[in-house]
Each structure stands twice: as structure tokens, then as C-alpha cells.
Protein backbone atom coordinates (compact mmCIF):
# COMPACT_ATOMS: atom_id res chain seq x y z
CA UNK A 1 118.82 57.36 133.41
CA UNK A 2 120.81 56.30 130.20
CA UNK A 3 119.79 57.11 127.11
CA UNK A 4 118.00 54.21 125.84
CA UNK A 5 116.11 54.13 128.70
CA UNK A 6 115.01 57.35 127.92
CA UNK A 7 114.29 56.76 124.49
CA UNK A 8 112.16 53.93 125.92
CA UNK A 9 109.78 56.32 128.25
CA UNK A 10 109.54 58.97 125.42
CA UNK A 11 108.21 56.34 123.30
CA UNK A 12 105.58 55.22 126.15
CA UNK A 13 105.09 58.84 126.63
CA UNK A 14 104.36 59.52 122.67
CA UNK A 15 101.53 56.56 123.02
CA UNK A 16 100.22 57.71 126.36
CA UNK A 17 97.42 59.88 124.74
CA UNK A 18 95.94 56.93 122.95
CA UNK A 19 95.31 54.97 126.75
CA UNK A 20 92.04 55.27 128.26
CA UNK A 21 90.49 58.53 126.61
CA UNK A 22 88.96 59.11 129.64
CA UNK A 23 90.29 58.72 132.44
CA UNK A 24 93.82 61.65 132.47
CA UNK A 25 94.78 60.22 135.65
CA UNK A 26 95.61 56.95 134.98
CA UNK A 27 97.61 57.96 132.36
CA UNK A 28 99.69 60.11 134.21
CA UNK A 29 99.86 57.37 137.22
CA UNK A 30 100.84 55.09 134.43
CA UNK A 31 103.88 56.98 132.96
CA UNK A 32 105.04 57.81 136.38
CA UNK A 33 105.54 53.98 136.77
CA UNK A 34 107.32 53.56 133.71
CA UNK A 35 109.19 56.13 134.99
CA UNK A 36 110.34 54.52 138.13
CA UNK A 37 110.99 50.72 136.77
CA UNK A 38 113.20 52.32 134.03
CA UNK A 39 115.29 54.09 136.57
CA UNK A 40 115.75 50.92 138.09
CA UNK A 41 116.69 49.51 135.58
CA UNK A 42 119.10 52.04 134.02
CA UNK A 43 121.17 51.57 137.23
CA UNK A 44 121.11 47.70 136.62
CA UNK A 45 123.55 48.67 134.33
CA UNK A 46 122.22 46.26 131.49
CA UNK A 47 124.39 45.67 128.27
CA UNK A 48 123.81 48.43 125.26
CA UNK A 49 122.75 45.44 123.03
CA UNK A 50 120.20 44.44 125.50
CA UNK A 51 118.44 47.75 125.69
CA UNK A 52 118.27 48.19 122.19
CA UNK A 53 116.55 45.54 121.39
CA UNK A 54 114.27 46.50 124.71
CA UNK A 55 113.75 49.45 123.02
CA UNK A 56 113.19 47.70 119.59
CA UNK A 57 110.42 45.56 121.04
CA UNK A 58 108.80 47.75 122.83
CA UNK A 59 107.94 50.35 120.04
CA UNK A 60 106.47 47.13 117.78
CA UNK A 61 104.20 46.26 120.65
CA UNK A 62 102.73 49.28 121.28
CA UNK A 63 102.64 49.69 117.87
CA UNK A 64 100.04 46.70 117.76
CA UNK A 65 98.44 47.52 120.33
CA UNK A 66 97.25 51.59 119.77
CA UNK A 67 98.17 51.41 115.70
CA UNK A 68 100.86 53.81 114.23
CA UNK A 69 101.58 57.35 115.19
CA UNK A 70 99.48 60.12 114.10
CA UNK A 71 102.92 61.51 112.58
CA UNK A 72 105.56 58.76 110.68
CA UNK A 73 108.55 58.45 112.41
CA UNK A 74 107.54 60.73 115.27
CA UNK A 75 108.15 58.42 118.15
CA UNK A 76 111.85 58.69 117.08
CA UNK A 77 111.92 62.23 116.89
CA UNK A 78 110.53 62.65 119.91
CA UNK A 79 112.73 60.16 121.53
CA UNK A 80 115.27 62.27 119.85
CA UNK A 81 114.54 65.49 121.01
CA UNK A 82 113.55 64.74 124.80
CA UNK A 83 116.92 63.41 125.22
CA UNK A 84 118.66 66.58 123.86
CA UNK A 85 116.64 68.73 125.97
CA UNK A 86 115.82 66.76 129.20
CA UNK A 87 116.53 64.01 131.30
CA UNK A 88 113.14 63.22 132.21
CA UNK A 89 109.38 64.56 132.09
CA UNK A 90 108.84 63.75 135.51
CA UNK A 91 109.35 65.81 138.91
CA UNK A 92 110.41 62.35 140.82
CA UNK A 93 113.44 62.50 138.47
CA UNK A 94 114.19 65.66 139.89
CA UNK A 95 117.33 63.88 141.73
CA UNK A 96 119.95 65.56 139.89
CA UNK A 97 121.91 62.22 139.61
CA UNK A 98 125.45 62.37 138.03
CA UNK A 99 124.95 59.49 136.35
CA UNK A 100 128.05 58.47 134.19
CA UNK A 101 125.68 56.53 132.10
CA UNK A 102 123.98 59.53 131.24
CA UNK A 103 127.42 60.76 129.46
CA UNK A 104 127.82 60.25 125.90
CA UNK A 105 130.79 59.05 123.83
CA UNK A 106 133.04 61.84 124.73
CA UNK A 107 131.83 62.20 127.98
CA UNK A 108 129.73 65.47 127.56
CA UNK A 109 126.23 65.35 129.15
CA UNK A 110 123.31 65.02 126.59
CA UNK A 111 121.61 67.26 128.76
CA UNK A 112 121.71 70.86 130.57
CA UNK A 113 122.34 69.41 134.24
CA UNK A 114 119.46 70.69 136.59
CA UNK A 115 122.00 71.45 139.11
CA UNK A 116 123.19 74.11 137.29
CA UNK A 117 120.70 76.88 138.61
CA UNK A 118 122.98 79.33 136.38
CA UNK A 119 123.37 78.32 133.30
CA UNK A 120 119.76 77.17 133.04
CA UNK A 121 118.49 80.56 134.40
CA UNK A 122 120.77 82.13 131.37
CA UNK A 123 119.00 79.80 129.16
CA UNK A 124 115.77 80.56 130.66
CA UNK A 125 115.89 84.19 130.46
CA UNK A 126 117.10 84.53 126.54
CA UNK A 127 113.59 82.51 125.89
CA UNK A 128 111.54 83.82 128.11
CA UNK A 129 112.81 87.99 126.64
CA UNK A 130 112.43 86.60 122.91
CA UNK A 131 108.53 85.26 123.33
CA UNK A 132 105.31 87.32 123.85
CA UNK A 133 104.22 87.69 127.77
CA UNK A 134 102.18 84.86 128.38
CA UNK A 135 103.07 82.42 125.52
CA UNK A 136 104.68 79.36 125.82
CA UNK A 137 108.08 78.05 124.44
CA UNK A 138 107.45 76.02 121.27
CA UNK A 139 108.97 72.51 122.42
CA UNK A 140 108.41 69.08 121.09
CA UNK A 141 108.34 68.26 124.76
CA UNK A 142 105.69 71.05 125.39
CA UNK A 143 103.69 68.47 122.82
CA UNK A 144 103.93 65.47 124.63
CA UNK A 145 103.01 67.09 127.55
CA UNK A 146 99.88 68.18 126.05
CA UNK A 147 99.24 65.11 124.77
CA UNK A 148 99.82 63.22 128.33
CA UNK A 149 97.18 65.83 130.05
CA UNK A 150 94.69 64.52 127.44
CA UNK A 151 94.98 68.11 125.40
CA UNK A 152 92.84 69.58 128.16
CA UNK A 153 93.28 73.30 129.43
CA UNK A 154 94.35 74.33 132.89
CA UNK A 155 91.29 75.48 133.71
CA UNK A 156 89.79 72.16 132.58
CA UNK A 157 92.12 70.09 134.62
CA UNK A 158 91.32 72.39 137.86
CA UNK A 159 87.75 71.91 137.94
CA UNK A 160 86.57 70.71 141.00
CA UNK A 161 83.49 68.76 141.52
CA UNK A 162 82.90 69.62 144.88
CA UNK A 163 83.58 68.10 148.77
CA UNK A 164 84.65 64.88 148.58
CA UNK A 165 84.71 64.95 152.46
CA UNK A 166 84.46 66.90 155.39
CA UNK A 167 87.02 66.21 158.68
CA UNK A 168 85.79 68.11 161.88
CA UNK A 169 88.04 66.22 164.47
CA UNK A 170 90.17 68.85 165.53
CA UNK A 171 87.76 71.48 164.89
CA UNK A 172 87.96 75.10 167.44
CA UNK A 173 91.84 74.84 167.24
CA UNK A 174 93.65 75.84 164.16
CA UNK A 175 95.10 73.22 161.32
CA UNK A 176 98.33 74.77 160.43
CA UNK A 177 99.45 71.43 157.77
CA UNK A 178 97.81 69.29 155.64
CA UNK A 179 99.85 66.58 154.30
CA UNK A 180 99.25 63.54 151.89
CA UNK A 181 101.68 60.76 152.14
CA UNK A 182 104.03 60.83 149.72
CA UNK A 183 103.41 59.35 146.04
CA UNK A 184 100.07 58.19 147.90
CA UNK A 185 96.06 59.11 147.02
CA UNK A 186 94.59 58.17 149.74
CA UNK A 187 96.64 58.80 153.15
CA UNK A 188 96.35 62.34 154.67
CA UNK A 189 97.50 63.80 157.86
CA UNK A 190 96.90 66.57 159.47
CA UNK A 191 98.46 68.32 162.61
CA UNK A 192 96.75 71.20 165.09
CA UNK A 193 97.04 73.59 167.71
CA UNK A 194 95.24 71.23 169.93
CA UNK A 195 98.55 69.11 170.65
CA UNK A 196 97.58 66.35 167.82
CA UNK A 197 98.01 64.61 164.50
CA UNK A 198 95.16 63.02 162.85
CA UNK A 199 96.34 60.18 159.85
CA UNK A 200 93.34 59.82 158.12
CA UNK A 201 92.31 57.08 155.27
CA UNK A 202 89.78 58.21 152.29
CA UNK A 203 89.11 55.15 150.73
CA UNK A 204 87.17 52.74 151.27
CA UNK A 205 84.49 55.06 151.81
CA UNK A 206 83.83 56.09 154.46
CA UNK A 207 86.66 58.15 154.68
CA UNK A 208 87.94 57.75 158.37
CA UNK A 209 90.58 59.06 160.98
CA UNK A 210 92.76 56.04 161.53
CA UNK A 211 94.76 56.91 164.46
CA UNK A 212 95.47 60.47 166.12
CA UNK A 213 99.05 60.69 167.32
CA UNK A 214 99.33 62.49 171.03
CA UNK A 215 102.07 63.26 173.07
CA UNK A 216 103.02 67.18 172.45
CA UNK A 217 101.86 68.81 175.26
CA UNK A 218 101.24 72.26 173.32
CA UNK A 219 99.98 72.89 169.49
CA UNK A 220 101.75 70.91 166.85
CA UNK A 221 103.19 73.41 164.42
CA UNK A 222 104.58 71.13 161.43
CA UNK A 223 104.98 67.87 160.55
CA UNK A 224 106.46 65.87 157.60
CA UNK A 225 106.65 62.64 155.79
CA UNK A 226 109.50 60.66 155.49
CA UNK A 227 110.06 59.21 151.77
CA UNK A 228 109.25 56.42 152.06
CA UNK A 229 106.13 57.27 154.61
CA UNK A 230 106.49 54.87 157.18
CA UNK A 231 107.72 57.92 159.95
CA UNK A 232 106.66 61.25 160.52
CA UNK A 233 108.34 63.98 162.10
CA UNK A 234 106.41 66.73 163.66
CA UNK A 235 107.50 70.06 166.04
CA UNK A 236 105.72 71.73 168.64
CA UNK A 237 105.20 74.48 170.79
CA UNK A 238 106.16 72.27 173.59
CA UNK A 239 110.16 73.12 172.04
CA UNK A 240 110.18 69.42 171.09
CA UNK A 241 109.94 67.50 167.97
CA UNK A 242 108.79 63.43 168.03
CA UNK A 243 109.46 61.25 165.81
CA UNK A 244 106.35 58.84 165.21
CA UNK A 245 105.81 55.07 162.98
CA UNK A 246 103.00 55.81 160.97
CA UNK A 247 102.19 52.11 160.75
CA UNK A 248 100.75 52.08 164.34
CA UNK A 249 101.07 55.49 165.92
CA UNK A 250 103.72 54.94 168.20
CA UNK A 251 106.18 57.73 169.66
CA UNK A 252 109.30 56.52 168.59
CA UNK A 253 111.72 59.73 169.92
CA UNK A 254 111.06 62.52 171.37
CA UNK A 255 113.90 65.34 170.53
CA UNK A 256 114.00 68.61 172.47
CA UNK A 257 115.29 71.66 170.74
CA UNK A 258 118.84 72.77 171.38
CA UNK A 259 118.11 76.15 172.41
CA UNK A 260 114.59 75.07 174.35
CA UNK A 261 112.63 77.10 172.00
CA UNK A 262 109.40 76.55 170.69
CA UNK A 263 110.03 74.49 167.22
CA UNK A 264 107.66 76.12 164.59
CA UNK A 265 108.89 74.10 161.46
CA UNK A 266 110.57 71.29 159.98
CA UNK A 267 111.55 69.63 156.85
CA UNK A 268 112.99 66.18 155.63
CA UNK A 269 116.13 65.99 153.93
CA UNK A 270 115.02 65.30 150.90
CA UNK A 271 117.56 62.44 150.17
CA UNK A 272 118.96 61.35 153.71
CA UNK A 273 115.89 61.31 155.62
CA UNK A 274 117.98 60.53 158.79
CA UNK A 275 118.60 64.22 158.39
CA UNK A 276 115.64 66.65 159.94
CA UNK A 277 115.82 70.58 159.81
CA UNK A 278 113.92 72.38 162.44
CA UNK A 279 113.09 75.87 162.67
CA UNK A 280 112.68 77.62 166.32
CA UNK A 281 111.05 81.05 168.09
CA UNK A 282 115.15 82.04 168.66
CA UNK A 283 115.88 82.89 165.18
CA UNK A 284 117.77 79.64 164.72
CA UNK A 285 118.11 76.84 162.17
CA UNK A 286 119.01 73.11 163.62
CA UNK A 287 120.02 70.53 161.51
CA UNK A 288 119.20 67.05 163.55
CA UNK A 289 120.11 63.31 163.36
CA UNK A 290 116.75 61.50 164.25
CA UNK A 291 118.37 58.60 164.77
CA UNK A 292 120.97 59.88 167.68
CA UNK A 293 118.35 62.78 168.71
CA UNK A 294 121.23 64.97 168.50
CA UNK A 295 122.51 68.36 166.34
CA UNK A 296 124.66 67.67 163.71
CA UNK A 297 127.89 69.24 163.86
CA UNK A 298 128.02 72.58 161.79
CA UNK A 299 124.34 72.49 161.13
CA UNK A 300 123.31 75.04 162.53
CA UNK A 301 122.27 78.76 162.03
CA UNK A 302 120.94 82.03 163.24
CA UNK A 303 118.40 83.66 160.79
CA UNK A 304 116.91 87.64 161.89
CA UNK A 305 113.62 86.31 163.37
CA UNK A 306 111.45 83.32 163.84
CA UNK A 307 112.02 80.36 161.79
CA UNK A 308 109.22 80.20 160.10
CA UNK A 309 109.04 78.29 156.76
CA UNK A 310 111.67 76.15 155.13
CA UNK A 311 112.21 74.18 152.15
CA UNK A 312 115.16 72.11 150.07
CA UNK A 313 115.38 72.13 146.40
CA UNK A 314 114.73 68.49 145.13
CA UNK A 315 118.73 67.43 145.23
CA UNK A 316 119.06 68.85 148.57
CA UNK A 317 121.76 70.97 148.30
CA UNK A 318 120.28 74.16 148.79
CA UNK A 319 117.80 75.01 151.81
CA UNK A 320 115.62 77.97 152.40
CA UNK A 321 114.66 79.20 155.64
CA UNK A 322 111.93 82.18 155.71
CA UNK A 323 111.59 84.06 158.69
CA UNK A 324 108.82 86.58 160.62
CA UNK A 325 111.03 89.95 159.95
CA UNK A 326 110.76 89.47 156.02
CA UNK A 327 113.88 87.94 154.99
CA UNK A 328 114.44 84.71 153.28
CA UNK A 329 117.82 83.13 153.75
CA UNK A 330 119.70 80.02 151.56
CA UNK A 331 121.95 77.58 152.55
CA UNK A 332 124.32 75.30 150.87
CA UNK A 333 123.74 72.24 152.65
CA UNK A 334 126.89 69.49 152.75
CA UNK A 335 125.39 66.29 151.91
CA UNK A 336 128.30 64.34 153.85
CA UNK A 337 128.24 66.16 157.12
CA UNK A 338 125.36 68.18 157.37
CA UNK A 339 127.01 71.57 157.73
CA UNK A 340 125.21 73.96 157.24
CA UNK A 341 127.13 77.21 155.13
CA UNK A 342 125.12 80.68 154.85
CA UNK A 343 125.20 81.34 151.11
CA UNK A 344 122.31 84.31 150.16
CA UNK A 345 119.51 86.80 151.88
CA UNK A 346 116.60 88.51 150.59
CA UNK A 347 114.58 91.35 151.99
CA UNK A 348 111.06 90.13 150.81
CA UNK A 349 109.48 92.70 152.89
CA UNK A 350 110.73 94.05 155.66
CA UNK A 351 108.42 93.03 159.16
CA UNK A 352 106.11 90.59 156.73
CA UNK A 353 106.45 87.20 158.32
CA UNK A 354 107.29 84.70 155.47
CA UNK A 355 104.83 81.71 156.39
CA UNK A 356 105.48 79.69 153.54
CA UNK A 357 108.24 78.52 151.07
CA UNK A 358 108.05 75.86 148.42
CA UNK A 359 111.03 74.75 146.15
CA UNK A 360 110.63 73.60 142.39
CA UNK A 361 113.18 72.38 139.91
CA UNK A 362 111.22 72.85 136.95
CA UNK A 363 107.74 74.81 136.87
CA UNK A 364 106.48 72.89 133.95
CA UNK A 365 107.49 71.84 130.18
CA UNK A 366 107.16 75.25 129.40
CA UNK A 367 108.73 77.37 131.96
CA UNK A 368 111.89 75.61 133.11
CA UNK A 369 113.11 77.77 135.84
CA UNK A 370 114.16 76.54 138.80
CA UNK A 371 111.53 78.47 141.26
CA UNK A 372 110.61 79.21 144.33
CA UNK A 373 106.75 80.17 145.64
CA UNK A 374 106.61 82.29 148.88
CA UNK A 375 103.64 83.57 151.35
CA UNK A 376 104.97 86.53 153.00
CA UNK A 377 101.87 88.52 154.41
CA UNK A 378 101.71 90.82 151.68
CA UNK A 379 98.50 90.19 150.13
CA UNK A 380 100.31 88.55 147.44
CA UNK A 381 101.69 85.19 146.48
CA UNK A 382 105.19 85.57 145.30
CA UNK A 383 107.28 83.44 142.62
CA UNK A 384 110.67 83.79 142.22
CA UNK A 385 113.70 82.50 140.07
CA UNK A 386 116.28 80.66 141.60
CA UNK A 387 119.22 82.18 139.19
CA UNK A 388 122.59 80.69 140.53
CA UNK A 389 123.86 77.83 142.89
CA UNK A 390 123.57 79.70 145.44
CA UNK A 391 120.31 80.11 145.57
CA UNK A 392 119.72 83.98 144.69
CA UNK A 393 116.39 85.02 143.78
CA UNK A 394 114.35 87.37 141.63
CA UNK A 395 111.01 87.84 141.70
CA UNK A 396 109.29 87.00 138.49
CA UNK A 397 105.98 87.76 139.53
CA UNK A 398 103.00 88.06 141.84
CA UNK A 399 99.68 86.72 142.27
CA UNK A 400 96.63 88.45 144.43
CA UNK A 401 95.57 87.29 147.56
CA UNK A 402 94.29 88.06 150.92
CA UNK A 403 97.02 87.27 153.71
CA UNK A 404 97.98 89.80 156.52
CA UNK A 405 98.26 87.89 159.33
CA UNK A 406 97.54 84.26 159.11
CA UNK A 407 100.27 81.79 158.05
CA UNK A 408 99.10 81.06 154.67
CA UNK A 409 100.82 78.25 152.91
CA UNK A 410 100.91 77.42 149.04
CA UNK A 411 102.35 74.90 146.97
CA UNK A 412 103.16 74.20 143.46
CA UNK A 413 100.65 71.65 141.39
CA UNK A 414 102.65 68.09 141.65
CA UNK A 415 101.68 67.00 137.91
CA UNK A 416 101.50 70.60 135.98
CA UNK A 417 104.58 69.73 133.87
CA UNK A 418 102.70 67.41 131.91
CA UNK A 419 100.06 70.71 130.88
CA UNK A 420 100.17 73.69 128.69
CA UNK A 421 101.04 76.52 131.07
CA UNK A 422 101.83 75.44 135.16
CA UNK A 423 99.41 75.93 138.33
CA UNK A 424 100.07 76.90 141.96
CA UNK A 425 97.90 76.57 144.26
CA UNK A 426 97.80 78.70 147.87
CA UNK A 427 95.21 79.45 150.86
CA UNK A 428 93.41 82.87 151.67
CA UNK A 429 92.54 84.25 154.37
CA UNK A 430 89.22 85.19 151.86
CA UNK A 431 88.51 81.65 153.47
CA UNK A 432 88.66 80.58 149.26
CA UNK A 433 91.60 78.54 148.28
CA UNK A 434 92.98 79.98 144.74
CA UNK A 435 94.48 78.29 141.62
CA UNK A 436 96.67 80.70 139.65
CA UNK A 437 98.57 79.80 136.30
CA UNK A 438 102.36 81.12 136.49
CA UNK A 439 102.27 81.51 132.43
CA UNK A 440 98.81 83.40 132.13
CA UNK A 441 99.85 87.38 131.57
CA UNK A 442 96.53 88.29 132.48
CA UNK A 443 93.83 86.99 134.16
CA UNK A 444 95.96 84.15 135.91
CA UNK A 445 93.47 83.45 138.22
CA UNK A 446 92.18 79.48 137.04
CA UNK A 447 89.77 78.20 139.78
CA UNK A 448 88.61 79.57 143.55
CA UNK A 449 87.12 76.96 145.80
CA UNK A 450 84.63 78.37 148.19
CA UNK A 451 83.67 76.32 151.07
CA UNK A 452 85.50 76.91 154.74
CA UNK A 453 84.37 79.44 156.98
CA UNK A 454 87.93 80.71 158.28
CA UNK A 455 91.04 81.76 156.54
CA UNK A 456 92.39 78.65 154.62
CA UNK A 457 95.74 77.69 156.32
CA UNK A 458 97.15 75.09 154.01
CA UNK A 459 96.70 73.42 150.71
CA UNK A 460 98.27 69.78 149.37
CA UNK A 461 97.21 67.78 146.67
CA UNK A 462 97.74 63.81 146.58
CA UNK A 463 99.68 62.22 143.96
CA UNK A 464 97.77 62.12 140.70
CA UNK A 465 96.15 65.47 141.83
CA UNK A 466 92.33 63.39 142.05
CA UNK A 467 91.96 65.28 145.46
CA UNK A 468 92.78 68.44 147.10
CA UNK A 469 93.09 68.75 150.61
CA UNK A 470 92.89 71.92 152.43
CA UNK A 471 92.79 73.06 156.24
CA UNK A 472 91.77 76.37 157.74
CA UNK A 473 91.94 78.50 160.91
CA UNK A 474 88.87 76.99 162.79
CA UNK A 475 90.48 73.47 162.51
CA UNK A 476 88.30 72.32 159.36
CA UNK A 477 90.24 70.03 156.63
CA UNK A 478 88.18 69.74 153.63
CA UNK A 479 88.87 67.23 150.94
CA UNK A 480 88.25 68.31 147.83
CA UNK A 481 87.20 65.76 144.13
CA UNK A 482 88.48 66.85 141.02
CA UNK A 483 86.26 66.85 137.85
CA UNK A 484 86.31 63.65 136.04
CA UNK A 485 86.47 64.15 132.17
């Protein structure tokens, strides 16, 4: 995004606390639009004048409308100083664009560039060893973000009212993956051991299942969204993966795996989503082209056990495959060919099946590493810092939980960069799904939700984190309402 442009969403960002006192989440759903119409319109490539005077305008209006800043001249500091240390506040900005735009007059980048996993892990660390455990780094952008999350704690803002709703349609077999549909409240699906995938609509109430997709002939194992939602790709025990139009249900391909294995994961490419990764029971990787049905040359690779968990950090150039031996292995991924080039390994635990892996650019405002959250059957959820471009990790911490056996998934809180502190969220097989803050030295647990009856499988929030969705081991999904301050 060019620089005026972001001068333009820091402004709307400074004024965001003053909208709607209470109601957080239409403030946050608010500047996330901003967001996305000024992107669009910083690669219109409109003339400097012109968004100057945008600029101009736009601070005197919402200057009428909510009255001056609290603090003179703030709005342009701000502007100021989110510029110099960020591109954006937002984690659908997370794209890692080389923007020449973005350049100033000498061509240096305002900016540290997010791709650089090194240099911001350098920066990281000489922050994070001069501050007290469990503070946060004094930022003007830590401020904002406050100020956006309505100056509420995290603890506050993961208070649950209770069940929202109850789905029981695949109940007696197992719900591996719960899924919302991407930037989306109220679409969920759901996939399950009993050869299915329920999408399901929550409002208008009554919540209902809208279609259940069939056609695997053995349990469903993973699905995913595409981007833009209107496919899903899911993979099966059956050794296939389909590819299905979530519009009206319809089968569009069916794809069988290359070594005739049963498929136990898969992920979109996050940018080309003609690109699918899959994950099989022979300890191999397969990089496929939905639209041929076929393997992309070079895109494939042979991991120590079963594929079980992957994940791409948000550019897609790194990928992360977890398998059942322990061992977590990256990959730099070629975004023109889809080759697939072995970079790093870790030893998480040796013979602990890693059943979960979730990539994150920036934790929150206040702890900018690039991380990674892993479920490895270890009684613990792990974070780690991705420290290079390589994708090399070390473990910053660890979080209490009960997981031996199940394949316990956890995920990172989609809004917590606009709080003090950041949230993850993971199942249990304590059948409780737990809400830890990655800042907190002590007492990091935040919230437990208490309500299924067998270990909770997986966890996924929908867009402006108003509802929590989680799914357990005797095929119960349970939709959770957040607090309304």
C-alpha cells in the first residue's frame, strides 16, 4: 500500500475508538474494510496530488463528525509512526507485496519487509531480552491497537456467553475440522469420519445444515476453503481428494493420490489456489494442480512418517509439513513452478505425532515474530519463532494441555493484533477448549470452555471472532457466542 494510503487508514484507525462504544466488532469489521478498498486503491496507482488531498479531506470529516483528537496533532503522529514501523495493522495485509509504491524517494523501504524472517527475528529478540517477561513493547501502534479493541483486556474480549448452537448431524463418528468460510461469520463446514461434509448456515436463526457433500467412500480427514470460498477441497481415507462448488454441493473432481495412499491433509496455496498440497499415510508431500488433477512437477516430497499437519506462511513461500514420528519439516515453495525444495527439520519430539501446525506473520502489535503454533501429543501446546527464511524454529514457549493421542488442533486468534497481549486458542482432550495469552509470563491461561463430552478435536473462529466453533471426538460441533460488551 503507498504511503498516503497508509496515512489514510492510520487516521481511520486513530478515530475508530470513538465509533459505536459498544459494539468492538463492528469496529474492527469496519477498519478491515477500509483496509481492503485502500489496497485497491493504492494499486490504482492514483496521482500523489490526488491522495493528498484524499487524505486532507478525510481527516476534516472525521474531524466533524467524532470532534478533535483526545491528543493535538496525534492523528499525524500516528500516521507518522505506523508507517515507519509497519505496513499495515491488519493480518489480510499479510501478503508481503513488493510494492514499488511502497519505496520512498531513494528507493529504500519505509518499512522492515515481513519477508525477512531474519532480520525481523534479530529485531525481535533485542526487544523482547531488553523488557521484563511478560510486558509488552511500548509502541504507538500497541496504542491504537488498544484503542481499536475498545481498551478491553484479553480476558474481557474472550468471554463467552455460552452455546450459540448445537450440530449433532454427524454425531458417533469423529469431526476431525471445523472450518468457517473465509472472511465470513456465518458459513461453517465441517468434515467427519463418516465419509461427509456438512456446510452449515447460522443465521437466520435457526441455524441449519445447508447441504452435506458425499462421495468419499471412507472418513474425510481435511478439508479447506478456497479464498475466495466458492470451492472446497477435502482428502480422505479413500486415498482421494474431491474438489467440490460450495454454491450447490456438486463434485467437481475427484483426484486420487499419486502413491494410492490414504490422504490425511491438505492445504490451499495461499495465493494460487489452483495449487493444493496434500499430505498421505506414505510419508509423502504432493503438490497438485486441481485444475489438471495432476502432480506438479518437482512438488513433491518424502517426510519420516505420516503427513500429518501442514501449513504456509501468509506469502506462501514457506510450507510446513508435521509428521506422526515427531519431526516438523519446511519447504521453500517456488511460486512459478511449484517445486517443492527441502529447506529445514526439527525433532519436536521424537514418536509424538504432530497433529497440528498453524503459521502466523505477526502474533500481535506487541509481539511481532513471525510464529508458528504446533500440537504434537505432548501434553503441551507449542509456539515457536520462525527466525530465518528458511523457516528454522525455536521454541519460545509452551502452554499446558491434555493431548496424548487424539489429533488436537489449535489456531491463532484471527483479530488479536488489534489487543494488548495475543490469544491462541487449541482443543483438549480434557473435552475443554483453552484460550492462552502468548505474552502472559504467568498464569497465561485466559478462558476454558466446558461443554463437549469427548476430547475437543478442532477449534476456528469466524471473522470478527463473534463465534467460536469447535468439534470433538464423538462427532459434536458446538458453536460458541462471544460476550457482547
Amino acid at each position: 500500500m503507498a504511503a498516503v494510503w497508509q496515512q489514510v487508514l492510520a487516521v481511520d484507525a486513530r478515530y475508530n475508538a470513538y465509533r459505536t462504544p459498544t459494539f468492538p466488532q463492528f469496529r474492527t469489521q469496519y477498519i478491515r474494510r477500509r483496509s481492503q478498498l485502500l489496497r485497491e486503491n493504492a494499486k490504482a496507482g492514483h496521482p500523489p496530488a490526488l491522495r493528498r488531498q484524499y487524505l486532507r479531506l478525510r481527516g476534516q470529516l472525521l474531524g466533524q463528525r467524532y470532534g478533535p483528537l483526545s491528543e493535538p496533532g496525534s492523528a499525524r503522529a500516528y500516521s507518522n509512526s505506523i508507517v515507519r514501523s509497519s505496513r499495515t495493522t491488519l493480518d489480510r495485509m499479510e501478503d508481503f507485496e513488493d510494492d514499488p509504491r511502497a519505496l520512498g524517494a531513494r528507493g529504500h523501504r519505509r518499512s522492515v519487509s515481513r519477508g525477512s524472517y531474519q532480520l525481523q527475528a534479530q529485531l525481535n529478540r533485542a526487544v523482547y531480552e531488553d523488557r521484563p517477561p511478560g510486558s509488552v513493547v511500548p509502541t504507538s501502534a500497541a496504542e491504537a491497537s488498544r484503542a481499536m479493541a475498545g481498551d478491553t483486556s484479553l480476558s474481557e474480549n474472550y468471554a463467552f456467553a455460552g452455546m450459540y448452537h448445537v450440530f449433532d448431524q454427524h454425531v458417533d463418528e469423529a469431526v476431525p475440522r471445523v472450518r468457517f468460510a473465509n472472511d465470513d461469520r456465518h458459513r461453517l463446514a465441517c468434515c467427519s469420519l463418516d465419509g461427509s461434509i456438512s456446510l452449515c448456515q447460522l443465521v437466520p436463526a435457526p441455524p441449519t445444515v445447508l447441504r452435506v457433500l458425499r462421495g468419499h467412500t471412507r472418513g474425510v480427514s481435511d478439508f479447506a476453503w478456497s479464498l475466495s470460498n466458492d470451492i472446497l477441497v477435502s482428502t480422505s481415507l479413500d486415498a482421494t481428494m474431491r474438489i467440490w462448488a460450495s454454491e450447490d454441493g456438486r463434485c467437481i473432481r475427484e483426484i486420487p493420490d499419486p502413491d494410492g495412499a490414504e490422504l490425511l491433509c491438505c492445504t490451499f496455496q495461499p495465493v494460487n489456489n489452483n495449487l493444493t498440497v496434500v499430505g498421505n499415510a506414505k510419508h509423502n508431500v504432493h503438490v497438485m494442480n486441481i485444475s489438471t488433477g495432476k502432480k506438479v512437477k518437482g512438488g513433491s516430497s518424502k517426510l519420516t512418517g505420516r503427513v500429518l499437519a501442514l501449513s504456509f506462511d501468509a506469502p506462501g513461500r514457506l510450507l510446513w509439513a508435521g509428521d506422526d514420528r515427531g519431526s516438523v519439516f519446511s519447504f521453500l515453495f517456488d511460486m512459478a513452478t511449484g517445486k517443492l525444495t527441502k529447506a529445514k527439520r526439527l525433532v519436536v519430539h521424537e514418536g509424538s505425532p504432530v497433529t497440528s501446525i498453524s503459521a502466523r506473520s505477526w502474533v500481535s502489535r506487541e509481539a511481532r515474530d513471525p510464529s508458528l503454533l504446533i500440537n504434537a501429543c505432548l501434553n503441551k501446546l507449542l509456539l515457536y519463532r520462525v527466525v530465518d527464511n528458511e523457516g528454522t524454529l525455536q521454541l519460545k514457549r509452551s502452554f499446558p494441555i491434555e493431548q496424548s493421542s487424539h489429533p488436537v488442533r489449535s489456531i491463532f486468534c484471527p483479530l488479536m493484533s488489534f489487543r494488548q497481549g495475543a490469544c491462541v486458542v487449541t482443543g483438549s482432550e480434557d473435552m475443554c477448549v483453552h484460550f492462552f495469552d502468548v505474552e502472559r509470563a504467568a498464569k497465561a491461561a485466559v478462558n476454558k470452555l466446558q461443554g463437549h463430552s469427548a476430547p475437543v478435536l478442532d477449534v476456528s473462529f469466524n471473522c470478527d471472532e463473534s463465534l467460536l466453533a469447535s468439534s470433538d471426538a464423538s462427532g459434536m460441533v458446538i458453536v460458541w457466542r462471544r460476550e457482547q460488551k
